[in-house]
Protein backbone atom coordinates (compact mmCIF):
# COMPACT_ATOMS: atom_id res chain seq x y z
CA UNK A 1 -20.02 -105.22 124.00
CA UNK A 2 -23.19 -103.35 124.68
CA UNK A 3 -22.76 -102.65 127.84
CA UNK A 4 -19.73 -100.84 126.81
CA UNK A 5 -20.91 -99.41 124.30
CA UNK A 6 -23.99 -98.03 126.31
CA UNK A 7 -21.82 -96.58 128.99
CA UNK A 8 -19.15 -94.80 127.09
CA UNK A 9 -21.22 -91.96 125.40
CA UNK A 10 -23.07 -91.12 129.00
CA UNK A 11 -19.56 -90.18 129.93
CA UNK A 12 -19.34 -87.13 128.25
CA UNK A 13 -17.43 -86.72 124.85
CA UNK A 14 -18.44 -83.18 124.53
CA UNK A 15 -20.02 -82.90 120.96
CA UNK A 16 -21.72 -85.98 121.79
CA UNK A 17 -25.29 -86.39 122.37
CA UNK A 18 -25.72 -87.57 125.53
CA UNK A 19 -22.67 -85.74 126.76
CA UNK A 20 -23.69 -82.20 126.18
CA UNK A 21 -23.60 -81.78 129.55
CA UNK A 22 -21.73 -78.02 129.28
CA UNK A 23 -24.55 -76.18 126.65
CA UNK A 24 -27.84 -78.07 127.46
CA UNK A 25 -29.13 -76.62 130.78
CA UNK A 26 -28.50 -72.95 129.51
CA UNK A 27 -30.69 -73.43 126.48
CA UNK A 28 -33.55 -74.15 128.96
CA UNK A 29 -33.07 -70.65 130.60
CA UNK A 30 -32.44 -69.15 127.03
CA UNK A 31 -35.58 -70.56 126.01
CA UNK A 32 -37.56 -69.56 129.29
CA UNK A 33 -36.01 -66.00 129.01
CA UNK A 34 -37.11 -65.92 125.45
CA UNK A 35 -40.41 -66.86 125.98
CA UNK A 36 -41.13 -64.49 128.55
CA UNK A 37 -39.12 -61.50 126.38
CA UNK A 38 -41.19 -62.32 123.46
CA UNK A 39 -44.99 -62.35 125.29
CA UNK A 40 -43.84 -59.16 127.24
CA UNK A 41 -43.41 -57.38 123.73
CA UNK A 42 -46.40 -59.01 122.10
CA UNK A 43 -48.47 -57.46 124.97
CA UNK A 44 -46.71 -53.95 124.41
CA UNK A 45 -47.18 -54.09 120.83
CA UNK A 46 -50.80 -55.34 121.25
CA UNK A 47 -51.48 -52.50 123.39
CA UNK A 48 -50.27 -50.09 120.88
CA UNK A 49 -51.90 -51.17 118.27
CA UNK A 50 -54.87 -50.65 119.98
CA UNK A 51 -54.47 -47.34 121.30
CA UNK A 52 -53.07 -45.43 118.06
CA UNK A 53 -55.23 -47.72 115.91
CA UNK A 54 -52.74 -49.26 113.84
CA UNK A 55 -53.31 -52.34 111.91
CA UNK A 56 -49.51 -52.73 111.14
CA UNK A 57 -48.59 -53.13 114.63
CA UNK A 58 -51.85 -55.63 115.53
CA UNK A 59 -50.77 -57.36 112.72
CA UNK A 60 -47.15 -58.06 113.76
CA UNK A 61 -48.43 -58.75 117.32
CA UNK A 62 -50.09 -61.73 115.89
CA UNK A 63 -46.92 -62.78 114.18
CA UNK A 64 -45.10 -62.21 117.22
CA UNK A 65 -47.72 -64.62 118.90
CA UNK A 66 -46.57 -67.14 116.26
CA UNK A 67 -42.53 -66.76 117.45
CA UNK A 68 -43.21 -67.58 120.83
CA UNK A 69 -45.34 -70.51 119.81
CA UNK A 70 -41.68 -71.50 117.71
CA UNK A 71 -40.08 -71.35 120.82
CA UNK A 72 -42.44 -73.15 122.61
CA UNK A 73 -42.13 -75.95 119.92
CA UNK A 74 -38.15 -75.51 120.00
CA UNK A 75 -37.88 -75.76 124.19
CA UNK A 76 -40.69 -78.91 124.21
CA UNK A 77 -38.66 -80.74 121.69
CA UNK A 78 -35.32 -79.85 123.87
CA UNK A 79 -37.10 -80.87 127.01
CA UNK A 80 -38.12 -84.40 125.20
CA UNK A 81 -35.29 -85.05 124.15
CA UNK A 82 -33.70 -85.00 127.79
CA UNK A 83 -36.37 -87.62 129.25
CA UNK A 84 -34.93 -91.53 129.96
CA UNK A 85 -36.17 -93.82 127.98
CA UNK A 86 -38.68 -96.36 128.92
CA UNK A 87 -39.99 -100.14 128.02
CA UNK A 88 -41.82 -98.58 124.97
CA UNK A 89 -39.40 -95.71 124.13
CA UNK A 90 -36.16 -97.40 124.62
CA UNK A 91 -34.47 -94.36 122.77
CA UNK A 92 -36.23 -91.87 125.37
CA UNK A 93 -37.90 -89.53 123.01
CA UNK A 94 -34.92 -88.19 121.35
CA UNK A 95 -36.64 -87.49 118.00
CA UNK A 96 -38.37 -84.82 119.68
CA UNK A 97 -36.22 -82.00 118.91
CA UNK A 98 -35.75 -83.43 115.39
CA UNK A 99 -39.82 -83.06 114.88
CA UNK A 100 -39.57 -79.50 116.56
CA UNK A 101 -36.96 -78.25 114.12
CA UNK A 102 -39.49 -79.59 111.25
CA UNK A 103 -42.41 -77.87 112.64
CA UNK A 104 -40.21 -74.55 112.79
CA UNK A 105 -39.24 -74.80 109.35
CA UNK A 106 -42.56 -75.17 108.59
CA UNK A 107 -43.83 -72.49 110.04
CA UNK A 108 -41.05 -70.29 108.88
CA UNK A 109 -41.77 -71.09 105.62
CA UNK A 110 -45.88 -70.29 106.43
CA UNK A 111 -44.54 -67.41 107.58
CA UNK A 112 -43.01 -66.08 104.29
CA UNK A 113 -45.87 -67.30 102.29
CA UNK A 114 -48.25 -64.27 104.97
CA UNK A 115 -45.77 -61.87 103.84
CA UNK A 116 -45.16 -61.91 100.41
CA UNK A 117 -49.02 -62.30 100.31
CA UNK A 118 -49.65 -59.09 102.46
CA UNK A 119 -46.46 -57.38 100.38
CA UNK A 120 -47.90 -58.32 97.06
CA UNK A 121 -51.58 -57.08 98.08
CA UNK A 122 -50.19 -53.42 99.85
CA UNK A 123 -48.15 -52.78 96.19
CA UNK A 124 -51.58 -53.77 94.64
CA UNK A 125 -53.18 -51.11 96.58
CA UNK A 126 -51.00 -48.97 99.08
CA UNK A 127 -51.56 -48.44 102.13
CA UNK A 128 -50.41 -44.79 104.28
CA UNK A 129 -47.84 -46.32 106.60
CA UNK A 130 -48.26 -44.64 110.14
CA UNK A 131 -44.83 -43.10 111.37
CA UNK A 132 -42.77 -42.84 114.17
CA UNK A 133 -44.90 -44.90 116.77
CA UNK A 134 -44.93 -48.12 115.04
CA UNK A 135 -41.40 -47.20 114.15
CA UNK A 136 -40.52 -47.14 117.67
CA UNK A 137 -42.72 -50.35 118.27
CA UNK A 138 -40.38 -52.09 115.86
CA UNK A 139 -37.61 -50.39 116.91
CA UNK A 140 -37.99 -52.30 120.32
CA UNK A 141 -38.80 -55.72 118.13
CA UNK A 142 -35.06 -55.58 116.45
CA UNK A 143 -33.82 -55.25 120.39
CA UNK A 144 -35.58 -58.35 121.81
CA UNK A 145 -35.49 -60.86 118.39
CA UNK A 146 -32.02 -60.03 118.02
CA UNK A 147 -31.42 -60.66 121.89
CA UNK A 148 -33.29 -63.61 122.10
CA UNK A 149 -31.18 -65.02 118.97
CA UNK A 150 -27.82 -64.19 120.62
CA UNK A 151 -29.03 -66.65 123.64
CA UNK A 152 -29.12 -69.45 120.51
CA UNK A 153 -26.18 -67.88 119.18
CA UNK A 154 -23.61 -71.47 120.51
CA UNK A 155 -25.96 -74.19 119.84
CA UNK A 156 -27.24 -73.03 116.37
CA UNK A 157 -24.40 -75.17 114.77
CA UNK A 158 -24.94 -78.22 116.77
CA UNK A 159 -28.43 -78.97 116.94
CA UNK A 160 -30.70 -77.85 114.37
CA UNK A 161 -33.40 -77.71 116.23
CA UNK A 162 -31.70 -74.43 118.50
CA UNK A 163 -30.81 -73.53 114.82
CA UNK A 164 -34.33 -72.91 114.19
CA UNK A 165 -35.00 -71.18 117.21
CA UNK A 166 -32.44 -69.09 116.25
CA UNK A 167 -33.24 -68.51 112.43
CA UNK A 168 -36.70 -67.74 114.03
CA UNK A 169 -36.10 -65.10 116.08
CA UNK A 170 -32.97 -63.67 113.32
CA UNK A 171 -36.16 -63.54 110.53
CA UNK A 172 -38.22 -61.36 113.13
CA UNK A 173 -35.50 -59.29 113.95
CA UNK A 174 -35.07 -59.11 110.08
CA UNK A 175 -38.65 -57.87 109.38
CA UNK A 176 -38.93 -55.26 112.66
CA UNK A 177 -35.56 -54.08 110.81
CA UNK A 178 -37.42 -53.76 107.50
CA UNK A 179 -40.48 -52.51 108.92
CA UNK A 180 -38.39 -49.12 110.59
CA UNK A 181 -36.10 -49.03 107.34
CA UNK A 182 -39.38 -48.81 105.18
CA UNK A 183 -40.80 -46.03 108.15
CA UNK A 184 -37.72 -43.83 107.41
CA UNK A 185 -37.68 -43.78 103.69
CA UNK A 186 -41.08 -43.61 103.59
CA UNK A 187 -40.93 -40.36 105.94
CA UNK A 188 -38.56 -38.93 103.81
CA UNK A 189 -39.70 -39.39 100.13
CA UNK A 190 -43.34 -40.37 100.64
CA UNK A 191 -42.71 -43.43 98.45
CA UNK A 192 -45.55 -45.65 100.10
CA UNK A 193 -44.10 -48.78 97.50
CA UNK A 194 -41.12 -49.13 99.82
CA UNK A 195 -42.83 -50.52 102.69
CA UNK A 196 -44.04 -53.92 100.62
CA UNK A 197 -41.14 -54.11 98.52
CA UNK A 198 -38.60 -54.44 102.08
CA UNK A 199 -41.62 -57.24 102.60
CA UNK A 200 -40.58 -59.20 99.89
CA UNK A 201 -36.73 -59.25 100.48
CA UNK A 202 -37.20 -59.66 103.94
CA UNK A 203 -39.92 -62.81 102.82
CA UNK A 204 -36.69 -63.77 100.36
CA UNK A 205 -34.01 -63.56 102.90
CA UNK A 206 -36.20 -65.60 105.56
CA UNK A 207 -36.89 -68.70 102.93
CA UNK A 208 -33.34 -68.89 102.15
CA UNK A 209 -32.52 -69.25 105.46
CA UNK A 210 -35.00 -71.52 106.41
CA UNK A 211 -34.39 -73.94 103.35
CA UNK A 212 -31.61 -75.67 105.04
CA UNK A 213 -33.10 -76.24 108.03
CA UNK A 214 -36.30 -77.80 106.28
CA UNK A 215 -33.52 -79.72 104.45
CA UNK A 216 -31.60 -80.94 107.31
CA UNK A 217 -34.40 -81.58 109.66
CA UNK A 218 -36.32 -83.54 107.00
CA UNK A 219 -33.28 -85.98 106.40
CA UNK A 220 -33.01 -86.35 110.11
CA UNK A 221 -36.52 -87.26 110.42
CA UNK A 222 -36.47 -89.63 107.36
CA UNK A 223 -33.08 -91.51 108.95
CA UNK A 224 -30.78 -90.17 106.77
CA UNK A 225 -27.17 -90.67 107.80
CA UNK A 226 -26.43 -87.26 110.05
CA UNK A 227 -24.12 -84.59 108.08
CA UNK A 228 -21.17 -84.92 110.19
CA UNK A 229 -20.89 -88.93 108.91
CA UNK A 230 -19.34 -90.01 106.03
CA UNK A 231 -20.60 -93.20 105.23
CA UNK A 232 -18.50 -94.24 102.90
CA UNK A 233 -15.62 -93.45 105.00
CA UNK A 234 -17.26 -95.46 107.98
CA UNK A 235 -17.63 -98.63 105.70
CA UNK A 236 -13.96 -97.82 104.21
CA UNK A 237 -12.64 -98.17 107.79
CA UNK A 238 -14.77 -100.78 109.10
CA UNK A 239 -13.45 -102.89 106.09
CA UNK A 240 -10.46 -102.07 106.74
CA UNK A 241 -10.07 -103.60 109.96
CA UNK A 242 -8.58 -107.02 110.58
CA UNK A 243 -9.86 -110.27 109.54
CA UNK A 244 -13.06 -107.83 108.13
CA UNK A 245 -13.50 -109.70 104.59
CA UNK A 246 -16.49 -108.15 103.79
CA UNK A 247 -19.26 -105.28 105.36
CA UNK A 248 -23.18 -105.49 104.56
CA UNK A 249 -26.54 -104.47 105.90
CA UNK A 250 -24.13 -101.36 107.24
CA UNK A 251 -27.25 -98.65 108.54
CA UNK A 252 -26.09 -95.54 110.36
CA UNK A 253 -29.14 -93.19 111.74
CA UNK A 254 -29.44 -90.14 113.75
CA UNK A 255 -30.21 -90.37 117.54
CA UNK A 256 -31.77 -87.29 118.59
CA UNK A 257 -30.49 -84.54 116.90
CA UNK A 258 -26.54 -84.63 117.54
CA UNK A 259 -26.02 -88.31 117.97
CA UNK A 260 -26.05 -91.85 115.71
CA UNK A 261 -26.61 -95.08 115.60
CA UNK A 262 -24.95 -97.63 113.60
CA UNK A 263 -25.63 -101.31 112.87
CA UNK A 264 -23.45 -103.12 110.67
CA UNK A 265 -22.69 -107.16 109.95
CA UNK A 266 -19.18 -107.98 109.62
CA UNK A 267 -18.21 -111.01 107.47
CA UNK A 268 -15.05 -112.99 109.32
CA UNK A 269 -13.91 -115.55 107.75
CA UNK A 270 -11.26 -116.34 110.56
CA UNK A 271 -14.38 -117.04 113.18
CA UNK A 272 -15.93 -114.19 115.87
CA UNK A 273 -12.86 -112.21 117.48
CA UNK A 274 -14.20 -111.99 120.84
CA UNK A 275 -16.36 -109.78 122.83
CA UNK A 276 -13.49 -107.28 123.49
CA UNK A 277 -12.69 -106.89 119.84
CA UNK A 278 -15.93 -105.73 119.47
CA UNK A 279 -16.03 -103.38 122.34
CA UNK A 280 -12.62 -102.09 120.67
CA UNK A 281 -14.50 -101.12 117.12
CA UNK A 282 -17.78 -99.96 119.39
CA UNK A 283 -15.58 -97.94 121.14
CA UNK A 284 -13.54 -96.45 117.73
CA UNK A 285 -16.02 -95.47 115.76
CA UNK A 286 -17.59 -93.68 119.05
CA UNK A 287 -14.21 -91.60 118.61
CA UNK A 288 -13.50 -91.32 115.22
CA UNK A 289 -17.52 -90.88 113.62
CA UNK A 290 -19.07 -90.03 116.82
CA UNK A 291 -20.85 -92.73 116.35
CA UNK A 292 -22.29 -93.06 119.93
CA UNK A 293 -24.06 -96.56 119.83
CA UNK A 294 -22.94 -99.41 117.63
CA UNK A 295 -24.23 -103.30 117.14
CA UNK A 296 -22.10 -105.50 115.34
CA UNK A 297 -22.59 -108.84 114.18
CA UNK A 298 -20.36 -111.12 113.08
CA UNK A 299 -20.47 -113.98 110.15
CA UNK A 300 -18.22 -116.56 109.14
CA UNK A 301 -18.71 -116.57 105.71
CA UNK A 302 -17.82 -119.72 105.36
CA UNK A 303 -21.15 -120.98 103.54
CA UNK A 304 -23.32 -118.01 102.55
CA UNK A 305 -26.37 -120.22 103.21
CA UNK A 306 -27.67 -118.90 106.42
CA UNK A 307 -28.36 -122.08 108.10
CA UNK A 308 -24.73 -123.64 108.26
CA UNK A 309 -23.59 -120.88 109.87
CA UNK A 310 -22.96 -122.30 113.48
CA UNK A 311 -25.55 -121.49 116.04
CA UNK A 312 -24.97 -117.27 117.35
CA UNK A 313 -23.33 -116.38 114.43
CA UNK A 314 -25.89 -116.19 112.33
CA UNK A 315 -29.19 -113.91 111.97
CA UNK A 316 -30.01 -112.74 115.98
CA UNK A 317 -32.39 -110.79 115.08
CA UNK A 318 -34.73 -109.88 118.01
């Protein structure tokens, strides 16, 4: 039954996660084009800063630093994910891109924390906001965030870990938006207040986004049962099936971030179907769950003391 059950998903059901064969290598070049996007206008914006003597655009800069350090997090965890697994790792190291998503949504949420503190400080005590260059500075951010987050634009449903590349680089494009908004009211009205006040809804807007993905990626981490599954619909079924008297010890866990695992014991009263039988349910709930890796094992239930159970039937545990 394993060995059916091993080869099946490598062939390619396309939401599956070994068979992503179609999205995966572009999100390497999205990532590498991202990366290099990203640094290009961190040096431009650096640059700036220093040569009109603007804080504001030193300051984002740094934060820009930050983003390409989130995609660096976001492409490591994709790369991981794609390595075979060893003696040691025997899953590869498909958690990878679960961890990466975490450490984005961390940092996203780091992220908002700088900003309302910097908002909340500037309404405190305002600051003259410097016009039209480090409009045009941010300008140019909206262009390259919102680019880079188009090249996430597919896998963002998928995977959450490309979801929080792409929240990422949406939130930046979100604040450079804010930050040449704020520039042109500002210009008009003199009303320096606007400039920390776009802060915080930008800071509100980012959180809100970035809540699900803390959610999501902290339930994959902690083994939760992924949010395609129903698990009470998997037990329904798997109860249903015949000569299935009874289901316990039924555990279904991510694999990676768009995969699962299942282990279940089936009580049969009529005796173990056969190997094929298995392979058959293995094969099912691959289909109908996308459940790519299942391990069954089967009980009599004739005696519910362990022990009688004839020999192979009972606890295998490795």
């Amino acid at each position: 039954m394993h060995s059916h059950a091993h080869s099946h998903p490598l062939g390619g059901h396309d939401h599956h996660g070994h068979g992503h064969a179609h999205p995966l290598p572009d999100f390497g070049r999205a990532f590498a084009i991202g990366v290099v996007l990203n640094l290009a206008y961190v040096v431009i914006e650096a640059g700036a800063g220093l040569a009109w003597d603007s804080m504001a655009l030193l300051a984002d800069a740094g934060h820009n630093l930050s983003d390409v350090a989130g995609l660096l997090i976001a492409w490591g965890g994709f790369a991981l994910a794609r390595r075979a697994p060893t003696d040691r790792f025997t899953w590869g190291l498909q958690r990878s891109p679960i961890l990466a998503a975490l450490a984005n949504a961390l940092i996203l949420v780091a992220a908002c924390g700088g900003i309302l503190f910097e908002s909340v400080h500037r309404l405190l005590s305002p600051l003259p906001v410097s016009g039209t260059v480090v409009m045009a500075v941010a300008g140019v951010g909206i262009a390259i965030n919102l680019g880079t987050a188009l090249l996430f634009l597919r896998g963002r449903k998928g995977d959450v870990n490309i979801r929080g590349a792409y929240l990422h680089m949406l939130a930046d494009a979100g604040v450079s938006a804010a930050v040449v908004v704020g520039g042109l009211i500002i210009g008009q009205t003199g009303w320096v207040w606007v400039d920390p006040l776009l802060g915080l809804a930008v800071a509100a807007v980012i959180l809100k986004g970035t809540w699900g993905l803390l959610k999501e990626s902290l339930a994959l981490a902690m083994d939760a049962v992924p949010a395609g599954i129903d698990p009470a619909a998997v037990r329904g079924w798997l109860t249903g099936l015949d000569g299935v008297a009874a289901v316990h010890d039924l555990h279904i866990w991510p694999q990676g971030t768009s995969g699962a695992i299942l282990t279940a014991h089936l009580v049969m009263p009529g005796g173990h179907p056969g190997d094929e039988a298995l392979a058959n349910i293995a094969h099912a709930l691959h289909h109908r769950f996308d459940i790519g890796h299942a391990t069954l094992q089967v009980e009599t239930g004739a005696d519910h003391c362990r022990q009688a159970l004839p020999e192979g039937l009972g606890h295998h545990h490795h």
